[in-house]
Protein backbone atom coordinates (compact mmCIF):
# COMPACT_ATOMS: atom_id res chain seq x y z
CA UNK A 1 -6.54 -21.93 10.94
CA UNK A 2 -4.22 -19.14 9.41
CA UNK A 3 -6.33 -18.27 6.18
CA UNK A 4 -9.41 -17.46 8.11
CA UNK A 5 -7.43 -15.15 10.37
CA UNK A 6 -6.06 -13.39 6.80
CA UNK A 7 -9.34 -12.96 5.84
CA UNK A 8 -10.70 -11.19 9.27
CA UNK A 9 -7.03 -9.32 9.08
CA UNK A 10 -8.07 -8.11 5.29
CA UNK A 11 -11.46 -7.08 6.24
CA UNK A 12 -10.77 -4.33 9.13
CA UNK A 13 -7.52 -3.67 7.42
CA UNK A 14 -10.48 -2.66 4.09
CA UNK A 15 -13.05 -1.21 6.44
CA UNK A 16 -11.07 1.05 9.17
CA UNK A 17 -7.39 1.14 7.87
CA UNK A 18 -5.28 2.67 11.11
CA UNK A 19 -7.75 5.10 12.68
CA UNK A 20 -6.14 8.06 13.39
CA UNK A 21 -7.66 8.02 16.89
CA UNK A 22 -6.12 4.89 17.65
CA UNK A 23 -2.49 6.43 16.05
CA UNK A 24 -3.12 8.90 18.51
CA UNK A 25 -3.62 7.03 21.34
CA UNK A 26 -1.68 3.88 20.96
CA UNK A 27 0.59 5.20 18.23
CA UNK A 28 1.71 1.74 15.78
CA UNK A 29 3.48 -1.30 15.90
CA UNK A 30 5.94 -0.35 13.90
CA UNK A 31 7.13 2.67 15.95
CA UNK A 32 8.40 -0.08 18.71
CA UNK A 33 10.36 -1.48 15.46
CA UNK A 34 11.64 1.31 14.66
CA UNK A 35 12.91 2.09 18.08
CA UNK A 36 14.63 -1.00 18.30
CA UNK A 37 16.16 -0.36 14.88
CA UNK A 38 17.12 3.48 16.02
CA UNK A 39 18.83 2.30 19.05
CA UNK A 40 20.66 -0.37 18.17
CA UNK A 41 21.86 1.81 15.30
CA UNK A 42 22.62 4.86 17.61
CA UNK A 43 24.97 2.41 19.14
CA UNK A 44 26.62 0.26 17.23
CA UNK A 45 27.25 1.74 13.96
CA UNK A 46 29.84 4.13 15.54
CA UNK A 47 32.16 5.95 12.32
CA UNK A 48 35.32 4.68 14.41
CA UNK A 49 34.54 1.03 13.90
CA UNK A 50 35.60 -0.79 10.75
CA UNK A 51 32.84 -1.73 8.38
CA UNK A 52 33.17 -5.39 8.43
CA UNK A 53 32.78 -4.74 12.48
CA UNK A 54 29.60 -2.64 11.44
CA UNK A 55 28.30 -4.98 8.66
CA UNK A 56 27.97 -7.71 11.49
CA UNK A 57 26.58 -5.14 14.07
CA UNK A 58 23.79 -5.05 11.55
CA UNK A 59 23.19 -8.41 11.21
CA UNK A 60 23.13 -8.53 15.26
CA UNK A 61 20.82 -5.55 15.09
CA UNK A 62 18.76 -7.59 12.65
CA UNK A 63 18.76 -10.83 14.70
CA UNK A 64 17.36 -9.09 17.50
CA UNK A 65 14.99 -7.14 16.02
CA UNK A 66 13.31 -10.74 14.12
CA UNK A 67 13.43 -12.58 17.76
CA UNK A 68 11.68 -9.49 19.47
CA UNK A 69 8.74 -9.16 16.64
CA UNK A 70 8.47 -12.97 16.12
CA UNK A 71 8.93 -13.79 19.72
CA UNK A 72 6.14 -11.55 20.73
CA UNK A 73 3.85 -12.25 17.82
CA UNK A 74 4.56 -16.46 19.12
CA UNK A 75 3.49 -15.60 22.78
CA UNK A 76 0.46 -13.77 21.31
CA UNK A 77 -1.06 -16.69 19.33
CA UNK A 78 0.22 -19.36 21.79
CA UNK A 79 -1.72 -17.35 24.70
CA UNK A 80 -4.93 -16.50 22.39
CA UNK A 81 -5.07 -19.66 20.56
CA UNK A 82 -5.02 -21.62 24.24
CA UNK A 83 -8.19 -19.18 26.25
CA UNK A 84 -10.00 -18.12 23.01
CA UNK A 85 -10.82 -21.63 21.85
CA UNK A 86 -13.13 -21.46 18.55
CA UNK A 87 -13.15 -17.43 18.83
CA UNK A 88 -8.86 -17.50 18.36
CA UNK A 89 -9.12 -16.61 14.79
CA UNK A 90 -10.99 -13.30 15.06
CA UNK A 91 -8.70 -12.46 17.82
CA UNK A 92 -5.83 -12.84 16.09
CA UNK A 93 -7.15 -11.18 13.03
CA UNK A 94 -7.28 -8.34 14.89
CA UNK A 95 -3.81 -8.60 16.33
CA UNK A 96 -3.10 -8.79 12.30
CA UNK A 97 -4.94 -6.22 11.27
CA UNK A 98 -2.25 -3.44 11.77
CA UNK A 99 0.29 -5.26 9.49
CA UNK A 100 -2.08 -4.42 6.39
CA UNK A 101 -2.28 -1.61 4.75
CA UNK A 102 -4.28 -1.52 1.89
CA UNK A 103 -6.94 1.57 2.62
CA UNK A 104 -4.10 3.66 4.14
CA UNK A 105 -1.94 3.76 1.12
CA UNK A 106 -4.89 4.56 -0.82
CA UNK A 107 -5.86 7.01 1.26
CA UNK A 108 -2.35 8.53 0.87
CA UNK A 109 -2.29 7.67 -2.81
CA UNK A 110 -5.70 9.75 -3.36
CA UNK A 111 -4.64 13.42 -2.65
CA UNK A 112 -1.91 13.30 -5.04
CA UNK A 113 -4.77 12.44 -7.65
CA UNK A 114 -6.85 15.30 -6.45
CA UNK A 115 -4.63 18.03 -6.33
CA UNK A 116 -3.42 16.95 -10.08
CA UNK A 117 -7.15 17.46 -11.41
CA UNK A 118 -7.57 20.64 -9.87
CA UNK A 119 -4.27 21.86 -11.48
CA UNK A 120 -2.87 22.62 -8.20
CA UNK A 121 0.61 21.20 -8.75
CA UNK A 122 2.33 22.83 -5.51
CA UNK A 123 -0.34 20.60 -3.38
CA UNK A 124 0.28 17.54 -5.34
CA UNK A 125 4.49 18.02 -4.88
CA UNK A 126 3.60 18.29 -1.21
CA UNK A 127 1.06 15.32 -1.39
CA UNK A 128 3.22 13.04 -3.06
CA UNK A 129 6.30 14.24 -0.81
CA UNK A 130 4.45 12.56 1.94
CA UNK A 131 4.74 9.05 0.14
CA UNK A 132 8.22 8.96 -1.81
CA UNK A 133 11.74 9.64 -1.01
CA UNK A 134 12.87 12.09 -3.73
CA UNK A 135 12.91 15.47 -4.10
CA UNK A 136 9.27 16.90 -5.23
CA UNK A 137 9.60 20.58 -4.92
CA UNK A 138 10.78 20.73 -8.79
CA UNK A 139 8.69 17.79 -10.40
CA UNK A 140 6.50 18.44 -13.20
CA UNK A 141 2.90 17.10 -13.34
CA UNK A 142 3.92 13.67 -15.46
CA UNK A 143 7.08 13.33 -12.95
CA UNK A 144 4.12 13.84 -9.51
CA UNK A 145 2.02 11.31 -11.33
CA UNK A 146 5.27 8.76 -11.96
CA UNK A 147 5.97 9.44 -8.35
CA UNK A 148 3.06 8.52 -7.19
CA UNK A 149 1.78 5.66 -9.19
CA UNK A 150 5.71 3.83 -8.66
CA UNK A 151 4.84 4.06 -4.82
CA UNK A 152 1.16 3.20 -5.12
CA UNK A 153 2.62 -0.05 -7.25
CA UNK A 154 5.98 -0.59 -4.60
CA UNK A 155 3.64 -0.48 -1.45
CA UNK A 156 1.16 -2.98 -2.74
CA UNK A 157 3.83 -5.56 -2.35
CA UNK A 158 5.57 -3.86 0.90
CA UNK A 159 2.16 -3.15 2.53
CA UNK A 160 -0.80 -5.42 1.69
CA UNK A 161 1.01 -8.49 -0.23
CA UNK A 162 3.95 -9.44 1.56
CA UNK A 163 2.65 -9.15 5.29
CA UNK A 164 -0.64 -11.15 3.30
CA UNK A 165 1.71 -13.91 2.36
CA UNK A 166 3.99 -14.30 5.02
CA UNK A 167 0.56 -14.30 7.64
CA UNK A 168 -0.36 -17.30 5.63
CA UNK A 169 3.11 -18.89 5.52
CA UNK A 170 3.84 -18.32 9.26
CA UNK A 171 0.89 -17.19 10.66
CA UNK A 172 1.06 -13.98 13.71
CA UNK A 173 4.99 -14.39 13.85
CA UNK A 174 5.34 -14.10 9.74
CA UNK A 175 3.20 -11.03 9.51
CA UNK A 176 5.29 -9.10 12.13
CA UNK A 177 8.34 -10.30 11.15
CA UNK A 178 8.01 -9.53 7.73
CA UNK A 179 6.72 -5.75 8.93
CA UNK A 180 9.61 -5.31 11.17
CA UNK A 181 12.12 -6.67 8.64
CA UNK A 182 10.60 -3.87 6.50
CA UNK A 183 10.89 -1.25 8.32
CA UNK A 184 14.48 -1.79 8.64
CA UNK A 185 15.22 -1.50 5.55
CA UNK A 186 13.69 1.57 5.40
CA UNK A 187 15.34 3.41 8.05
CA UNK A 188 19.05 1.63 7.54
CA UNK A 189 19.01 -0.57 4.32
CA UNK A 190 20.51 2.66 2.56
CA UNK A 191 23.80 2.20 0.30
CA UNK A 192 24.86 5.26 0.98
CA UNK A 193 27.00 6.06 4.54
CA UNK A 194 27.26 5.99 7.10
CA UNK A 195 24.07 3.06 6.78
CA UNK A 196 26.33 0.85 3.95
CA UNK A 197 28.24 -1.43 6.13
CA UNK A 198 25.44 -1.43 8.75
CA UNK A 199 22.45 -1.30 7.02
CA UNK A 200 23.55 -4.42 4.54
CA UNK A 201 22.29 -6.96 6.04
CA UNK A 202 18.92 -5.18 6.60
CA UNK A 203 18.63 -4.80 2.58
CA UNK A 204 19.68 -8.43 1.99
CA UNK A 205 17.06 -9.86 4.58
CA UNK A 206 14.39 -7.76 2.83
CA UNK A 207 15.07 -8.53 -0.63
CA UNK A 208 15.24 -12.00 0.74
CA UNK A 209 11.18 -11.64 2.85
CA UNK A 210 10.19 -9.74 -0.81
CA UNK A 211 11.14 -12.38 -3.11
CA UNK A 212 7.94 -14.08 -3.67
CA UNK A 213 5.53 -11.50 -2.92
CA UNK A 214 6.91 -8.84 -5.37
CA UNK A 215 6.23 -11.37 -8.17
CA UNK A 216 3.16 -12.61 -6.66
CA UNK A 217 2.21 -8.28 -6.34
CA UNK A 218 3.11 -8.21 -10.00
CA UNK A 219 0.71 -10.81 -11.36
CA UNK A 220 -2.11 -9.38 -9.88
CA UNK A 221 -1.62 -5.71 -11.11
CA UNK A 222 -1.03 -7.85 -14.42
CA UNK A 223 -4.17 -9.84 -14.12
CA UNK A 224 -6.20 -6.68 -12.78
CA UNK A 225 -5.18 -4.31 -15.62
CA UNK A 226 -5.61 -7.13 -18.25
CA UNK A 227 -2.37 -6.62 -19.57
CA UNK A 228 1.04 -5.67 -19.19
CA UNK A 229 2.96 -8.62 -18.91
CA UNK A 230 5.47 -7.88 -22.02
CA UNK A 231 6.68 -4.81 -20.28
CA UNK A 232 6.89 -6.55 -16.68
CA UNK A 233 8.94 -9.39 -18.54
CA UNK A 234 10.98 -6.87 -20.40
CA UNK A 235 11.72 -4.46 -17.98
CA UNK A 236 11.34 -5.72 -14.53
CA UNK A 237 14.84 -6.11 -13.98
CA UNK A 238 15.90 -2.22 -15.37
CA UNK A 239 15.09 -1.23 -11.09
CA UNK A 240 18.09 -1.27 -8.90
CA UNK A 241 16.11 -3.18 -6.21
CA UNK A 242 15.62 -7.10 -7.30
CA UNK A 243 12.31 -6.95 -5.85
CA UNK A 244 10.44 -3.13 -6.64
CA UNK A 245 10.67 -3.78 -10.52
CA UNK A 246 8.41 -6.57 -10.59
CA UNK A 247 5.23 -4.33 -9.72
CA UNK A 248 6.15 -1.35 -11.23
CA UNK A 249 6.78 -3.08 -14.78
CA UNK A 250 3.95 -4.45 -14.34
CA UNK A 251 1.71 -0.92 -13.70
CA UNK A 252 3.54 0.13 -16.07
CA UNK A 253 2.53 -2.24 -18.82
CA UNK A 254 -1.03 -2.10 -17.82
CA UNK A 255 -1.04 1.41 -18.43
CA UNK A 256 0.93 1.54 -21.25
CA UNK A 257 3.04 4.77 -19.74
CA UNK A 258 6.88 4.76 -18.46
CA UNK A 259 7.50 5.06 -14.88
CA UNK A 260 11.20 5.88 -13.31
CA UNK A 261 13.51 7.45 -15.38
CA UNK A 262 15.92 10.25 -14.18
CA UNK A 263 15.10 11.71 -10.32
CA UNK A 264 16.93 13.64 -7.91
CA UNK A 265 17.55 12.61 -4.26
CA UNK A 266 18.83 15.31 -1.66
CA UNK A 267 19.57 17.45 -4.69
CA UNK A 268 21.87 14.66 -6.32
CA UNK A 269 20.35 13.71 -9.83
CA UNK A 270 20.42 9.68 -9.79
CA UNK A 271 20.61 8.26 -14.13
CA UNK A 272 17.69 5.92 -13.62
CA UNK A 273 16.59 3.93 -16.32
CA UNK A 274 12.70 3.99 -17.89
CA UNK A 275 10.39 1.12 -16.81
CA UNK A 276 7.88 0.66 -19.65
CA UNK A 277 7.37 3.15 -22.64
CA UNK A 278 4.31 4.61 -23.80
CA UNK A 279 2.12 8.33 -22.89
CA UNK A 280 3.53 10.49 -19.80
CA UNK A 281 1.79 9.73 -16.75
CA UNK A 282 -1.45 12.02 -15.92
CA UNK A 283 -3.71 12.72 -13.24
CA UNK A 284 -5.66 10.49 -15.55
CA UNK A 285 -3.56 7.43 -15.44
CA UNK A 286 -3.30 8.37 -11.84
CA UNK A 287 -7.32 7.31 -11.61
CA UNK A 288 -6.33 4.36 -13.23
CA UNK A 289 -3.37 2.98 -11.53
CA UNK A 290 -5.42 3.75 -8.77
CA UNK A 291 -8.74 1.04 -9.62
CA UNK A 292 -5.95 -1.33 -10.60
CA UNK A 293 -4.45 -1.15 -7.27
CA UNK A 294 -8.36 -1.89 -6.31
CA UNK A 295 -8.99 -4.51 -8.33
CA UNK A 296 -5.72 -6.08 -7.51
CA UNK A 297 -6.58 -6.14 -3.46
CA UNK A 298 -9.63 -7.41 -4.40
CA UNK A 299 -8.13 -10.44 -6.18
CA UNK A 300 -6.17 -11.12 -3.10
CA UNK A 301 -8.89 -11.31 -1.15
CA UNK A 302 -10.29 -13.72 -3.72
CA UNK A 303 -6.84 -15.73 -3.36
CA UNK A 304 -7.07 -15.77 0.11
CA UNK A 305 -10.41 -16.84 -0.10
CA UNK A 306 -9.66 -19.82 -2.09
CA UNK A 307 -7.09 -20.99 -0.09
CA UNK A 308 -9.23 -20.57 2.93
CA UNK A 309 -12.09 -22.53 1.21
CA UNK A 310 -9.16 -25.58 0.08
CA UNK A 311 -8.26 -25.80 3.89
């Protein structure tokens, strides 16, 4: 009874996102990842170790951290699914629910958007410094709107898509594995040191959890935007991540615009190539991005659906 609890999952995910009350109060699963992930790193990726010692610390840390989430997610449905009887699914929907994240990164997405149609570019470098990692306080409007609209694209795999799939694959367990497999990578799956040795086998894993739902995230921006899918064939592969080129090709061929291209990081300029060709992007083809990202949740829910329904 998995797809049923994906569907309740989607639905509060759509309606409430991650109150801010409830941040406030309870704060969010993945803050107990991430301290894991800070602590183990605090002590074990010492500069005095070797990196092949470090490279396996990692993949300790990263053991750990996938038998903490998964074990707790297991006990979770094991305990609901046994009291709950018929009533398990909506439970467990809600102990889903948090792993989604569809409204929130739309909610982020939007002020970026805003401040761009007002012509208040300062506000949209700080809005969209909120959502990416590079440096904003010197991006023109087209590079705010790339900014934004590679994130918006990115996070529909990372934040609706692949903790959607893997709740379907693996039920509880697979959604908050996949989350807390994510957020590693985020904090330590960095290239650069001292997070290269140790942080290795927190990229790999992820790539590895993204593989299908990057692809799966890029035929439904494809299929939402009617279009697109010479550019995600052409150019999905020009990203340095195996996985994050797959849905911004594909926004990018729906839009007809380029995306990436040359940004700076910590005031180092990284040569990155151009996904797609076409116009610059605009607080225009901000709007748009923005209704595909809609339309694509809403075929998920559709695919969900349908799966549900087969069951």
């Amino acid at each position: 009874m998995v797809e049923p609890v994906a569907l309740g999952a989607l639905v509060l995910d759509a309606a409430l996102g991650w109150p801010d009350g409830l941040y406030r109060h309870i704060g969010h699963p993945v803050g107990a990842f991430a301290r894991i992930i800070t602590t183990c790193e605090t002590r074990w990726n010492r500069p005095d170790r070797p990196a092949r010692l470090r490279r396996l610390s990692g993949l300790a840390a990263m053991l750990v951290l996938i038998l903490v989430s998964g074990g707790a997610a297991f006990a979770i449905e094991w305990i609901v699914r046994a009291l709950a009887g018929p009533w398990a699914w909506l439970l467990l929907a809600c102990a889903a629910w948090p792993a989604l994240a569809s409204r929130s990164l739309y909610e982020h997405y939007q002020p970026v958007v805003q401040a761009l149609n007002r012509g208040d570019l300062p506000a949209a470098r700080e809005a969209v410094g909120h959502i990416v990692g590079r440096d904003t306080a010197a991006l023109d409007r087209p590079g705010v709107a790339r900014a934004a609209i590679e994130s918006l694209a990115e996070s529909f795999c990372d934040g609706v898509i692949a903790p959607l799939f893997w709740l379907m694959v693996l039920g509880l367990p697979g959604a908050w594995i996949y989350k807390a497999i994510n957020t590693a990578d985020s904090l330590i799956g960095h290239p650069e040191e001292p997070l290269r040795a140790y942080g290795w086998a927190a990229a790999r894993i992820d790539d590895a959890a993204n593989l299908i739902p990057a692809r799966l995230s890029a035929v439904l921006i494809c299929l939402a935007g009617m279009g697109g899918w010479r550019v995600l064939w052409r150019d999905h592969g020009r990203h340095a991540s195996p996985n994050a080129g797959w849905p911004e090709a594909a926004m990018a061929g729906t839009l007809g615009i380029r995306l990436a291209g040359p940004v700076h990081y910590d005031g180092v300029l990284a040569q990155k190539p151009w996904i797609g060709d076409g116009a610059e992007a605009d607080a225009g083809t901000m709007a748009r991005a923005g209704n595909i990202y809609l339309r694509a949740c809403l075929l998920a829910w559709i695919g969900a659906g349908g799966v549900a329904w087969l069951a």
